[in-house]
Protein backbone atom coordinates (compact mmCIF):
# COMPACT_ATOMS: atom_id res chain seq x y z
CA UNK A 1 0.00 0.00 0.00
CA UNK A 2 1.04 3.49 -1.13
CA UNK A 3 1.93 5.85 1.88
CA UNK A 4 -1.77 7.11 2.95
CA UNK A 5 -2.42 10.39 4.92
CA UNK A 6 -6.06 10.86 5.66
CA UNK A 7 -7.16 14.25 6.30
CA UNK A 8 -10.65 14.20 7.81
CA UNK A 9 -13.05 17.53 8.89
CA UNK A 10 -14.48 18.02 11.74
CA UNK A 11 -17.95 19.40 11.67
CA UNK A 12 -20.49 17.84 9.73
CA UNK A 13 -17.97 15.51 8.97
CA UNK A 14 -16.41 13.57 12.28
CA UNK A 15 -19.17 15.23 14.48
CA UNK A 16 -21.87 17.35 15.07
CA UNK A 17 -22.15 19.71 18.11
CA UNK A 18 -25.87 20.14 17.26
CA UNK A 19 -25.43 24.19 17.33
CA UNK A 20 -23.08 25.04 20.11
CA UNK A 21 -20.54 26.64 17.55
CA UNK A 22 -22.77 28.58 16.05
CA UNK A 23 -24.31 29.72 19.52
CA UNK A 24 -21.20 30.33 20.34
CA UNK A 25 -19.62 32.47 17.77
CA UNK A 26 -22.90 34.31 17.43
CA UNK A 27 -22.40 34.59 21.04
CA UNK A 28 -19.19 36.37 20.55
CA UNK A 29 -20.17 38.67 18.09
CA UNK A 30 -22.80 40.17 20.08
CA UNK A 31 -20.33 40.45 23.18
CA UNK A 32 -17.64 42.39 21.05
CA UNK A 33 -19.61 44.19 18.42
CA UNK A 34 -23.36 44.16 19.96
CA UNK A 35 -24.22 42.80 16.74
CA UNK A 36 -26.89 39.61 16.09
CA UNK A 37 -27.84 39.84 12.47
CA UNK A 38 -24.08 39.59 11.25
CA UNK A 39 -23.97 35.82 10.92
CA UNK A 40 -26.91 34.89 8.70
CA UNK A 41 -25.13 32.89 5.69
CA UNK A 42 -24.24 29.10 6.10
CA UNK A 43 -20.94 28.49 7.74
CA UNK A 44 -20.75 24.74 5.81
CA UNK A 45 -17.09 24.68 4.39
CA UNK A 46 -15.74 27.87 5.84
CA UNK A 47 -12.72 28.32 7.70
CA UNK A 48 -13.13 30.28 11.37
CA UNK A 49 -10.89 33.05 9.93
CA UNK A 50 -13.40 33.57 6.99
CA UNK A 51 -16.38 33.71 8.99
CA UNK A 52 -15.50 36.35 10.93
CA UNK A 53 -14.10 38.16 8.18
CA UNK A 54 -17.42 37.74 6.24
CA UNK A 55 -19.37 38.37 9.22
CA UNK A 56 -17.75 41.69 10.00
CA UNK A 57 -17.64 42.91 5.94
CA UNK A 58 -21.46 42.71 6.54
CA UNK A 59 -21.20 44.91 9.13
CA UNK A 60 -19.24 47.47 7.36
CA UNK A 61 -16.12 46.57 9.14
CA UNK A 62 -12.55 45.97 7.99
CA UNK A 63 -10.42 44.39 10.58
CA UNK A 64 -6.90 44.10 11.11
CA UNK A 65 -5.23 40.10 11.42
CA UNK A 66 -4.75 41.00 14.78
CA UNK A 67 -9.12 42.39 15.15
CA UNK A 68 -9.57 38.39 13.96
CA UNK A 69 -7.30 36.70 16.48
CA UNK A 70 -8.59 39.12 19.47
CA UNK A 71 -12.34 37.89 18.43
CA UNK A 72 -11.48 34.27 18.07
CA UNK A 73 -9.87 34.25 21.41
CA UNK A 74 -13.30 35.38 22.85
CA UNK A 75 -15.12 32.64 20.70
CA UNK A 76 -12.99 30.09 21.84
CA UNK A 77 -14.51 31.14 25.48
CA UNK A 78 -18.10 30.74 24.30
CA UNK A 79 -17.27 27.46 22.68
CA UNK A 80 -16.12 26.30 25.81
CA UNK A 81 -19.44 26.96 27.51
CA UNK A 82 -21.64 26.16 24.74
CA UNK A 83 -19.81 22.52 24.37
CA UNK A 84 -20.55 21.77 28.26
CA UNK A 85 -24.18 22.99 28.04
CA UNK A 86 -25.13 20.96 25.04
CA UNK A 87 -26.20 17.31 25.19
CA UNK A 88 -26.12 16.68 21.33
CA UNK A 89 -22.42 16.55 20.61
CA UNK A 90 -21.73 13.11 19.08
CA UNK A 91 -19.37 11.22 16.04
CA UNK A 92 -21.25 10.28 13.36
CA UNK A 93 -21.91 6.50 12.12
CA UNK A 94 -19.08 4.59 11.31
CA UNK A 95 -16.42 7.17 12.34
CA UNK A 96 -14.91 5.76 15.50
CA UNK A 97 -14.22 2.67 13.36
CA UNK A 98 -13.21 4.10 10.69
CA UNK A 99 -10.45 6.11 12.21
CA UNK A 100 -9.47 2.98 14.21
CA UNK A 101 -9.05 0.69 11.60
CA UNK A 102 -7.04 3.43 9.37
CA UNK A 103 -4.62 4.53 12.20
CA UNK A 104 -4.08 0.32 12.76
CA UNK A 105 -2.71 0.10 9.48
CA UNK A 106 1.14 0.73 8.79
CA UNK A 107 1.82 3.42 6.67
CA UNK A 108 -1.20 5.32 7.09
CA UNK A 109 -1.41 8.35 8.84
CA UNK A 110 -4.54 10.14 10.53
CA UNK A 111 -4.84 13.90 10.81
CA UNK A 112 -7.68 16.51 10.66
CA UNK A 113 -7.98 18.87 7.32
CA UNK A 114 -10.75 21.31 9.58
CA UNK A 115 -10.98 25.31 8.89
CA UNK A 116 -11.60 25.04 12.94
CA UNK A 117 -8.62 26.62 14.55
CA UNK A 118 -6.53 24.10 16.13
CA UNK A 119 -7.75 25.09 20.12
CA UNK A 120 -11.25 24.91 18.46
CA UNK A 121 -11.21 21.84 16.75
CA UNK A 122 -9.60 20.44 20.23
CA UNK A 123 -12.56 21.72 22.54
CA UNK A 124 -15.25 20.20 20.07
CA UNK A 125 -13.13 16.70 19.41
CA UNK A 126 -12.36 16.18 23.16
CA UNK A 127 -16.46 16.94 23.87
CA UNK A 128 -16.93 13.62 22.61
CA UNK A 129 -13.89 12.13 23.61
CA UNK A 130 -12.21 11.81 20.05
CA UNK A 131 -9.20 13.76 19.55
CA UNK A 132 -6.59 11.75 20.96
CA UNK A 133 -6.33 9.95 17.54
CA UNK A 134 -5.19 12.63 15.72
CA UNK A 135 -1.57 13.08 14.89
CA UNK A 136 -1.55 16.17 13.30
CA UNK A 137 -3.32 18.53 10.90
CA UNK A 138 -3.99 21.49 8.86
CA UNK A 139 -6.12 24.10 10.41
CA UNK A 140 -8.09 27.19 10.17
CA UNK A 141 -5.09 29.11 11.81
CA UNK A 142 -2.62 27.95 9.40
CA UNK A 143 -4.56 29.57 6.37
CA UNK A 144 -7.80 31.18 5.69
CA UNK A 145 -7.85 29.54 2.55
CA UNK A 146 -8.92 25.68 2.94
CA UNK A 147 -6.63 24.17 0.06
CA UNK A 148 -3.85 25.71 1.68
CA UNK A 149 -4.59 24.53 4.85
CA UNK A 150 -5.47 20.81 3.45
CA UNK A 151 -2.03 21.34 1.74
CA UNK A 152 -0.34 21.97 5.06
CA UNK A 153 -2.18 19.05 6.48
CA UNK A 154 -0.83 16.63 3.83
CA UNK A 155 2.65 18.18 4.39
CA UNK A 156 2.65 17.34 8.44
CA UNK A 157 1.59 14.02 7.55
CA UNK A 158 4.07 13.23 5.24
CA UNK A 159 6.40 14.31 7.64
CA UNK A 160 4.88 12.26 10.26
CA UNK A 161 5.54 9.12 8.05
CA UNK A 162 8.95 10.13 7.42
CA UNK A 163 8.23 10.17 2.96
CA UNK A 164 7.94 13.02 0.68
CA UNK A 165 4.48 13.96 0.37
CA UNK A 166 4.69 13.10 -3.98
CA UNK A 167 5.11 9.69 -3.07
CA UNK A 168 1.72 9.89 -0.74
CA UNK A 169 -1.42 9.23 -1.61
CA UNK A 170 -3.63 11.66 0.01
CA UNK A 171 -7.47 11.44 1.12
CA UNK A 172 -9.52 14.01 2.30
CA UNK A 173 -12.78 13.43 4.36
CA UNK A 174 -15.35 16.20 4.54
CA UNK A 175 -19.23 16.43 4.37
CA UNK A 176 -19.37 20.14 1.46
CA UNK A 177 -18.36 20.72 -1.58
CA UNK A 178 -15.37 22.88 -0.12
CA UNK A 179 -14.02 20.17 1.00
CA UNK A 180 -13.90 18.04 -2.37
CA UNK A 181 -12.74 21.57 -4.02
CA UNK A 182 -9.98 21.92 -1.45
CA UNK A 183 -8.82 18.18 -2.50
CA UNK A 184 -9.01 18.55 -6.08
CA UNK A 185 -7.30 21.89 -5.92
CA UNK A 186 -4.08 19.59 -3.86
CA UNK A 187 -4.58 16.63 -6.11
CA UNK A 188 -5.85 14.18 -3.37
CA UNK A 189 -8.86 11.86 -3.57
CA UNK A 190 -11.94 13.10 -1.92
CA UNK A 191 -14.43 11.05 0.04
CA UNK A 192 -17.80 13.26 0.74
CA UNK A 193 -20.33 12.21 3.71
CA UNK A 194 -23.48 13.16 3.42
CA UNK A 195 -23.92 13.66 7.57
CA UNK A 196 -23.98 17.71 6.63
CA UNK A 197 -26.11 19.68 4.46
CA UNK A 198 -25.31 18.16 1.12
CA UNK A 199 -26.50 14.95 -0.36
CA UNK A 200 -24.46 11.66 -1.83
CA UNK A 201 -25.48 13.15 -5.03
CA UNK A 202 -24.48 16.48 -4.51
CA UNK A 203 -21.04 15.77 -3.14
CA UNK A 204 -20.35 13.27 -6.67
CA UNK A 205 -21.64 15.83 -8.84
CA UNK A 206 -18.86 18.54 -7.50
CA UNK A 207 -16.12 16.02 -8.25
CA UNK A 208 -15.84 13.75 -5.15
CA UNK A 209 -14.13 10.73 -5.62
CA UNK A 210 -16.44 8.86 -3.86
CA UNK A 211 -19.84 10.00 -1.24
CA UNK A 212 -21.27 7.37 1.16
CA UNK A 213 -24.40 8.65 3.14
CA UNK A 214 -22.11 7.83 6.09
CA UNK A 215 -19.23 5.66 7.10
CA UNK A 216 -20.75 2.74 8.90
CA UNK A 217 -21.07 1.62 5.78
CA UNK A 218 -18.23 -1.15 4.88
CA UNK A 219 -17.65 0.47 1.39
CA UNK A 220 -16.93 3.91 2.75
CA UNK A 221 -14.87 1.95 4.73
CA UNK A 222 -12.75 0.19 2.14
CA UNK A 223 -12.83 3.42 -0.04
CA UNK A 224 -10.83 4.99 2.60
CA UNK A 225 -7.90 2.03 3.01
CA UNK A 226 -7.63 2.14 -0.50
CA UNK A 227 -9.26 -1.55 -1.08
């Protein structure tokens, strides 16, 4: 088998938190900018950098790098809250296995391609108990751009498996067309879930190399290993 890195997202994708990110950023916004009508576009795909930049355009604003970091540091306190108040955090079907059976195999390695800053996508993943599997990743606050950031991903694990990433075969997991886009744009394969807001259908007809309603199914499964 080819050196593998998998690169899977988290929301939609891995998990849902049924709403406390949203609450929470929303949350945020109102705290810092006394703003609540700001955040009504779908956040499916984005990076946390780009929401806030979106969000704040909307509002006529044009902030500084340093405006986004200062706001995401107050997020990450509302995510925190909203994360122990909720009781519908949970993986989605077929994902614990999944990741098990991938990081059992030699020469595979199992990161997170997530526009989720890394402290975020920690808070969310250790809600359910699920980050410790995780070697590495590319993340929301290594690029605002999410085929960058999948790129940086694929880098790390490459590194992690000690092989230049050419000689890799790359997969990236993720429930939106961004996603797919983001793996095309890298050259990876693309496996699309349809646990978010787009269909099986949907997810093929935007290029995905394969789309599985979810992974408890043993073909998603073997998709992923390569079989």
């Amino acid at each position: 088998m080819r050196p593998t890195i998998l690169l899977f997202d988290v929301d939609g994708t891995l998990i849902t938190t049924a709403g406390a990110a949203r609450r929470a950023i929303e949350r945020a916004f109102a705290a810092r900018y006394g703003r609540r009508d700001a955040l009504a576009f779908p956040f499916d795909g984005m990076t946390d950098r780009a929401i806030v930049r979106a969000a704040l355009a909307r509002i006529g604003a044009h902030p500084t790098e340093e405006e986004i970091d200062g706001f995401l540091a107050v997020y990450l306190e509302h995510l925190a809250d909203e994360l122990e108040r909720s009781t519908g955090c949970r993986l989605h079907p077929g994902m614990e296995r999944a990741v098990e059976e991938a990081s059992a195999r030699p020469g595979c390695a199992v990161g997170l391609g997530t526009g989720n800053i890394r402290e975020g996508a920690r808070l969310k993943l250790e809600r359910v108990s699920f980050y410790a599997p995780f070697r590495f990743g590319g993340f929301g606050c290594d690029h605002e751009d999410r085929a960058e950031l999948i790129r940086i991903g694929a880098e790390r694990g490459a590194a992690c498996l000690g092989v230049p990433l050419a000689e890799c075969r790359v997969v990236v997991i993720g429930d939106t067309p961004k996603d797919v886009a983001a793996a095309r744009a890298i050259g990876a394969e693309s496996i699309g879930v349809a646990t978010g807001s787009f269909s099986v259908q949907q997810l093929l007809a935007c290029g995905a190399t394969f789309a599985f309603e979810d992974f408890a199914r043993t073909e998603a499964i073997a998709a992923l290993l390569g079989r």
